[in-house]
C-alpha atoms as a PDB file:
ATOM      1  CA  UNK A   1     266.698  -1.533 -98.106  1.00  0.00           C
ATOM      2  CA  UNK A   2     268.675  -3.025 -95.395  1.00  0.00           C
ATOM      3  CA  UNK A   3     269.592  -0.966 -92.480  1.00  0.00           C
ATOM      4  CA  UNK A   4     273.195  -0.231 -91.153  1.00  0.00           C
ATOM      5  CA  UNK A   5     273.886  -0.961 -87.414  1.00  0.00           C
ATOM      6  CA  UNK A   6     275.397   1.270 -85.383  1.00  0.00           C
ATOM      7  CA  UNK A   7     278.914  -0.249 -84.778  1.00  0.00           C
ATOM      8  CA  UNK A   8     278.089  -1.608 -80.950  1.00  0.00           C
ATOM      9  CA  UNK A   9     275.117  -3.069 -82.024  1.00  0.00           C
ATOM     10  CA  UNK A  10     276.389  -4.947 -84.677  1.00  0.00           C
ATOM     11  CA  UNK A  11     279.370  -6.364 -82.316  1.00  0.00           C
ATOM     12  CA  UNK A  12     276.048  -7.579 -80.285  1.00  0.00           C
ATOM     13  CA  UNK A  13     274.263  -9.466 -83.156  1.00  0.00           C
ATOM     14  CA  UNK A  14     277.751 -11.063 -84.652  1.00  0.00           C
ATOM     15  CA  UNK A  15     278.430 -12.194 -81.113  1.00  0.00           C
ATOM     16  CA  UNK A  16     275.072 -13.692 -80.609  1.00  0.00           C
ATOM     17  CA  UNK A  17     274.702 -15.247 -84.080  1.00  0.00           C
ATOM     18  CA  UNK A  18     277.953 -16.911 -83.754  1.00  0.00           C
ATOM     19  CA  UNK A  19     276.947 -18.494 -80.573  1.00  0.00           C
ATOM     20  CA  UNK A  20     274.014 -19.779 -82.209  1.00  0.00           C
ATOM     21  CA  UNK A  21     271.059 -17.268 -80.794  1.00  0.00           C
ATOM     22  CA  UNK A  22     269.579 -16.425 -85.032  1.00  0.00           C
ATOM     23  CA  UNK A  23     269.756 -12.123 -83.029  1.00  0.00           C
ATOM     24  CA  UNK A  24     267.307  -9.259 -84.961  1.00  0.00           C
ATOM     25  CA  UNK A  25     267.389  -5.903 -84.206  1.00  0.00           C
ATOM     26  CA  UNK A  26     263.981  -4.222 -83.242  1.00  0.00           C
ATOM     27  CA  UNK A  27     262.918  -0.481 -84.177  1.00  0.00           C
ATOM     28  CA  UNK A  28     264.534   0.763 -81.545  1.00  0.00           C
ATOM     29  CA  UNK A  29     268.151  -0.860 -81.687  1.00  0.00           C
ATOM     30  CA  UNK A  30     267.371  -3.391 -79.335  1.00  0.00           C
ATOM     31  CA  UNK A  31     268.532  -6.825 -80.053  1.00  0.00           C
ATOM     32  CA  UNK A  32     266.059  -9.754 -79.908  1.00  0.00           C
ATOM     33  CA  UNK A  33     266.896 -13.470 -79.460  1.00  0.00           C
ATOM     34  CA  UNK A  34     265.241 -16.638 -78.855  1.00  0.00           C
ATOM     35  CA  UNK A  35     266.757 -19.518 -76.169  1.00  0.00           C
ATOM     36  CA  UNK A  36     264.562 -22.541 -75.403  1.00  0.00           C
ATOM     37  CA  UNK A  37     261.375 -21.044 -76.328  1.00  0.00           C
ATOM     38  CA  UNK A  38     262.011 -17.732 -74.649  1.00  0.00           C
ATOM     39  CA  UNK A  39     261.839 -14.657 -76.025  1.00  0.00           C
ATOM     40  CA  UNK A  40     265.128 -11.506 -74.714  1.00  0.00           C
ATOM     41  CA  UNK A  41     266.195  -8.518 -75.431  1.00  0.00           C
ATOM     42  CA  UNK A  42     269.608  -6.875 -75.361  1.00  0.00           C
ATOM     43  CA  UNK A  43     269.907  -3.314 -74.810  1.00  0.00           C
ATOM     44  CA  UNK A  44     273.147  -1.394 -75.639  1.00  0.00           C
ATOM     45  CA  UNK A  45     273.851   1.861 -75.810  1.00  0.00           C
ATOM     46  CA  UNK A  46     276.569   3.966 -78.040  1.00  0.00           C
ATOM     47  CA  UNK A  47     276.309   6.711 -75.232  1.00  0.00           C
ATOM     48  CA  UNK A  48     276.996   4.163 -72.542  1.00  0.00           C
ATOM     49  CA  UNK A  49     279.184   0.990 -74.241  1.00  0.00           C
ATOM     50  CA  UNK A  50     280.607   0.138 -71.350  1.00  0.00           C
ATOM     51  CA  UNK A  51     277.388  -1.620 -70.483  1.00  0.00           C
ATOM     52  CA  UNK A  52     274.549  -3.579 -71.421  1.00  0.00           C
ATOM     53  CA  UNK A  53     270.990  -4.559 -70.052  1.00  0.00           C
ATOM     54  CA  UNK A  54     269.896  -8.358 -70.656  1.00  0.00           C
ATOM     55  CA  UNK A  55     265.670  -8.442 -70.753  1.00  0.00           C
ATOM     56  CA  UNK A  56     263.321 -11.495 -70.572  1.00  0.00           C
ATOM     57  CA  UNK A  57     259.849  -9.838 -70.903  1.00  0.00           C
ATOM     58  CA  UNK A  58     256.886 -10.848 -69.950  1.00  0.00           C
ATOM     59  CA  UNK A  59     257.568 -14.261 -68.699  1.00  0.00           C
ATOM     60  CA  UNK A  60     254.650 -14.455 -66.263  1.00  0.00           C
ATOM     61  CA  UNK A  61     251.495 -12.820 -66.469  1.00  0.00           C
ATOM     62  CA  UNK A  62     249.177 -11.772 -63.326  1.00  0.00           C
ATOM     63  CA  UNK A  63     245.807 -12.673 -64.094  1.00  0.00           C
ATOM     64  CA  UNK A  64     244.080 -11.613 -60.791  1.00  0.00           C
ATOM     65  CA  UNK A  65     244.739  -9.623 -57.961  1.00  0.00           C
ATOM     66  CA  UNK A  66     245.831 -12.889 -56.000  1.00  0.00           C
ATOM     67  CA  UNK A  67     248.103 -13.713 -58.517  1.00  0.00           C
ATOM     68  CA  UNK A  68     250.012 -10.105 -58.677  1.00  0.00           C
ATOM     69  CA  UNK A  69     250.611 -10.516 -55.108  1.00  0.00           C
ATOM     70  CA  UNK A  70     252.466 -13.851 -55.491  1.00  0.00           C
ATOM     71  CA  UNK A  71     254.807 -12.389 -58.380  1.00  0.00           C
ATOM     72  CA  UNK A  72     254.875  -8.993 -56.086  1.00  0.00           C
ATOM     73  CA  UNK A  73     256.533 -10.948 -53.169  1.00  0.00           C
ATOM     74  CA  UNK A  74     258.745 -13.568 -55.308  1.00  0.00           C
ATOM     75  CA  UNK A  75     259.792 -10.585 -57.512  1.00  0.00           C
ATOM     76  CA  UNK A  76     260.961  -9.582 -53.438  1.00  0.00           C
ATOM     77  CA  UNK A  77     262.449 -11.976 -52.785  1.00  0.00           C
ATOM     78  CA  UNK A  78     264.478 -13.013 -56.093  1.00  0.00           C
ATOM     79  CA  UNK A  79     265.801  -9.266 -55.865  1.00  0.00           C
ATOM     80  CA  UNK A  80     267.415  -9.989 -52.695  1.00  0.00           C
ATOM     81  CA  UNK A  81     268.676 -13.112 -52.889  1.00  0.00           C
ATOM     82  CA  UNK A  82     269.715 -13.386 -55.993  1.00  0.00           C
ATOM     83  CA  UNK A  83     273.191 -12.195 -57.477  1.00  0.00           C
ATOM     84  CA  UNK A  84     272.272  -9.127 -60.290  1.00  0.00           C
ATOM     85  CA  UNK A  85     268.740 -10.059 -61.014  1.00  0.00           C
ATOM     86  CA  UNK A  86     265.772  -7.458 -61.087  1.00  0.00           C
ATOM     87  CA  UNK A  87     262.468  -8.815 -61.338  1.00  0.00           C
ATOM     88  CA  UNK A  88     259.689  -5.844 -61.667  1.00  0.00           C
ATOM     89  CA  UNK A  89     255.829  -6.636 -61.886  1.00  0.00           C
ATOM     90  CA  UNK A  90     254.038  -3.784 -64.673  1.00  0.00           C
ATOM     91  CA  UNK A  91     250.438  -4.123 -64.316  1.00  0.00           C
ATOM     92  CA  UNK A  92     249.719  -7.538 -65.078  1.00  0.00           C
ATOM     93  CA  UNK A  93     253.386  -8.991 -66.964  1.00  0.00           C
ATOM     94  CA  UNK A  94     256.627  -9.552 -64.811  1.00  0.00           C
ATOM     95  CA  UNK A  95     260.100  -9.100 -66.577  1.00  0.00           C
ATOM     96  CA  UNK A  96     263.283  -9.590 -65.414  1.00  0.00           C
ATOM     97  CA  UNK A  97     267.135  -7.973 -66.120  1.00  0.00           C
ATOM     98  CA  UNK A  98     270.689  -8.573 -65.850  1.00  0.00           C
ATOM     99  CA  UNK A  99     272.248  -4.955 -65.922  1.00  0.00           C
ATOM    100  CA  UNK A 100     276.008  -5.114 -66.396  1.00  0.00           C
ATOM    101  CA  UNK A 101     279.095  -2.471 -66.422  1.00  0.00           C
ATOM    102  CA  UNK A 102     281.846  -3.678 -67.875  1.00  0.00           C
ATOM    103  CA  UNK A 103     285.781  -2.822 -67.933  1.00  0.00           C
ATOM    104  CA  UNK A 104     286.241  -2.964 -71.383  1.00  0.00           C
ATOM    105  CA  UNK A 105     284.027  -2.577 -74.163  1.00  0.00           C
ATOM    106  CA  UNK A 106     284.738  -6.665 -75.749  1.00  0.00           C
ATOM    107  CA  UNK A 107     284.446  -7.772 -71.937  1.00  0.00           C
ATOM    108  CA  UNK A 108     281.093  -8.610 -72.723  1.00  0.00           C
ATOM    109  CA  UNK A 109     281.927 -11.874 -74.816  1.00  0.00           C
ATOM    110  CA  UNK A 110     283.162 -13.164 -71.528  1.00  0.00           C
ATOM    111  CA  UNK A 111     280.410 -11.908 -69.023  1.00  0.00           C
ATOM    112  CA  UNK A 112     277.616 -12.464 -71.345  1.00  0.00           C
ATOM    113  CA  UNK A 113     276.755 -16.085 -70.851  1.00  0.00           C
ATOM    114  CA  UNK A 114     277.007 -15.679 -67.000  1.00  0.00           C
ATOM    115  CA  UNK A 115     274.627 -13.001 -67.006  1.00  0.00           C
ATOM    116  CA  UNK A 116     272.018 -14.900 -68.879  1.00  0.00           C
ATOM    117  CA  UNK A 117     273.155 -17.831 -66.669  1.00  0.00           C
ATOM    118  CA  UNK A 118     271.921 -15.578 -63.415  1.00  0.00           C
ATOM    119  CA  UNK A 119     268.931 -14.148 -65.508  1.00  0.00           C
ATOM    120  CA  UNK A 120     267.480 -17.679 -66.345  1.00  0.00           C
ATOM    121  CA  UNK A 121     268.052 -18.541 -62.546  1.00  0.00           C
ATOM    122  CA  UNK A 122     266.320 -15.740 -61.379  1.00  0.00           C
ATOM    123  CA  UNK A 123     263.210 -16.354 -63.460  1.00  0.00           C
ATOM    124  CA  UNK A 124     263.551 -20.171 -62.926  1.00  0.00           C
ATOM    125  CA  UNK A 125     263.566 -19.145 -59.134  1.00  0.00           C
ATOM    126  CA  UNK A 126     260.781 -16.986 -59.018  1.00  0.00           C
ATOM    127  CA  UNK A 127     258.446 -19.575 -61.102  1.00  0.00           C
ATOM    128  CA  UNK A 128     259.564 -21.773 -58.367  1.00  0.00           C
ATOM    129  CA  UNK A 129     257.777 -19.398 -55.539  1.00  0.00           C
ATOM    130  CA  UNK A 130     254.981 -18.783 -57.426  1.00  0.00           C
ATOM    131  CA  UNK A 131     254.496 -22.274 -57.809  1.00  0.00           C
ATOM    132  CA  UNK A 132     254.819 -22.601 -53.877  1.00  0.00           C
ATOM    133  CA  UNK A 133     252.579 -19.966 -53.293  1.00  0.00           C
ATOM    134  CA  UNK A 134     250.156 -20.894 -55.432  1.00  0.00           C
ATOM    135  CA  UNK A 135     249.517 -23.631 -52.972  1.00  0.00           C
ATOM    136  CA  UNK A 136     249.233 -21.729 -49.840  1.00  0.00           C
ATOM    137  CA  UNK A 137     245.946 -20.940 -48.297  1.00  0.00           C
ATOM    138  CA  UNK A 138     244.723 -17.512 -48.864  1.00  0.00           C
ATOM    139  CA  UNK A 139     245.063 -16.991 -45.660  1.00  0.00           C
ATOM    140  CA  UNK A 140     248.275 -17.249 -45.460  1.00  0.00           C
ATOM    141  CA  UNK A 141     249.729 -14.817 -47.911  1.00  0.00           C
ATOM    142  CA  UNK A 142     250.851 -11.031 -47.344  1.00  0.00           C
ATOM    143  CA  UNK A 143     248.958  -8.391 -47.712  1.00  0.00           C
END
């Protein structure tokens, strides 16, 4: 038996699928897409539809201690520099969101693909300091 949307949801999913994203909807309401390989989630709320949080979980995992330090202090830094992007380290996985309020509730065709324009930059930006962190001495890094 198929399952019936609630109506925000569904304006979600018809958005997404007509841009070309194939959306499902989880358990829990949350929408789920694919883009180049990565997985994201869409949260949206019928209490709240005047906003909408954009997810990309689990995109780098901390494997030692060293490691969670590096995504600690790019997850820093990302969250101050740039624009909208929250990166938060959980244990060992890092995700990242876009949280957005919105005017009107069909604002979000428009906003959408800049927000997942800033979320993919803020990932692609913290992969970049991890990267260059990876390379510093020991020594060198934060406590």
């Amino acid at each position: 038996m198929e399952r019936t949307l609630n109506p925000l949801v569904q304006q979600y999913t018809d958005f997404l699928a007509q841009a070309g994203y194939e959306p499902s909807v989880d358990a829990e309401g949350d929408v789920y897409f694919k883009i180049q390989g990565g997985h994201y989630f869409l949260r949206v709320s019928e209490k709240d539809p005047l906003s909408f949080i954009l997810l990309y979980p689990n995109f780098y995992a901390a494997k030692t201690e060293a490691d969670r330090r590096r995504a600690l202090e790019a997850a820093s830094e990302v969250n101050t520099k740039t624009k909208a992007v929250k990166v938060f380290v959980a244990g060992g996985d890092t995700q990242a969101t876009v949280e957005i309020l919105l005017a009107r509730e069909g604002d979000f065709k428009d906003v959408f693909p800049r927000a997942l324009e800033l979320l993919q930059a803020g990932v692609g930006r913290f992969r970049e300091i991890v990267r260059e962190r990876a390379a510093w001495p020991q020594s060198c890094m934060k406590a």
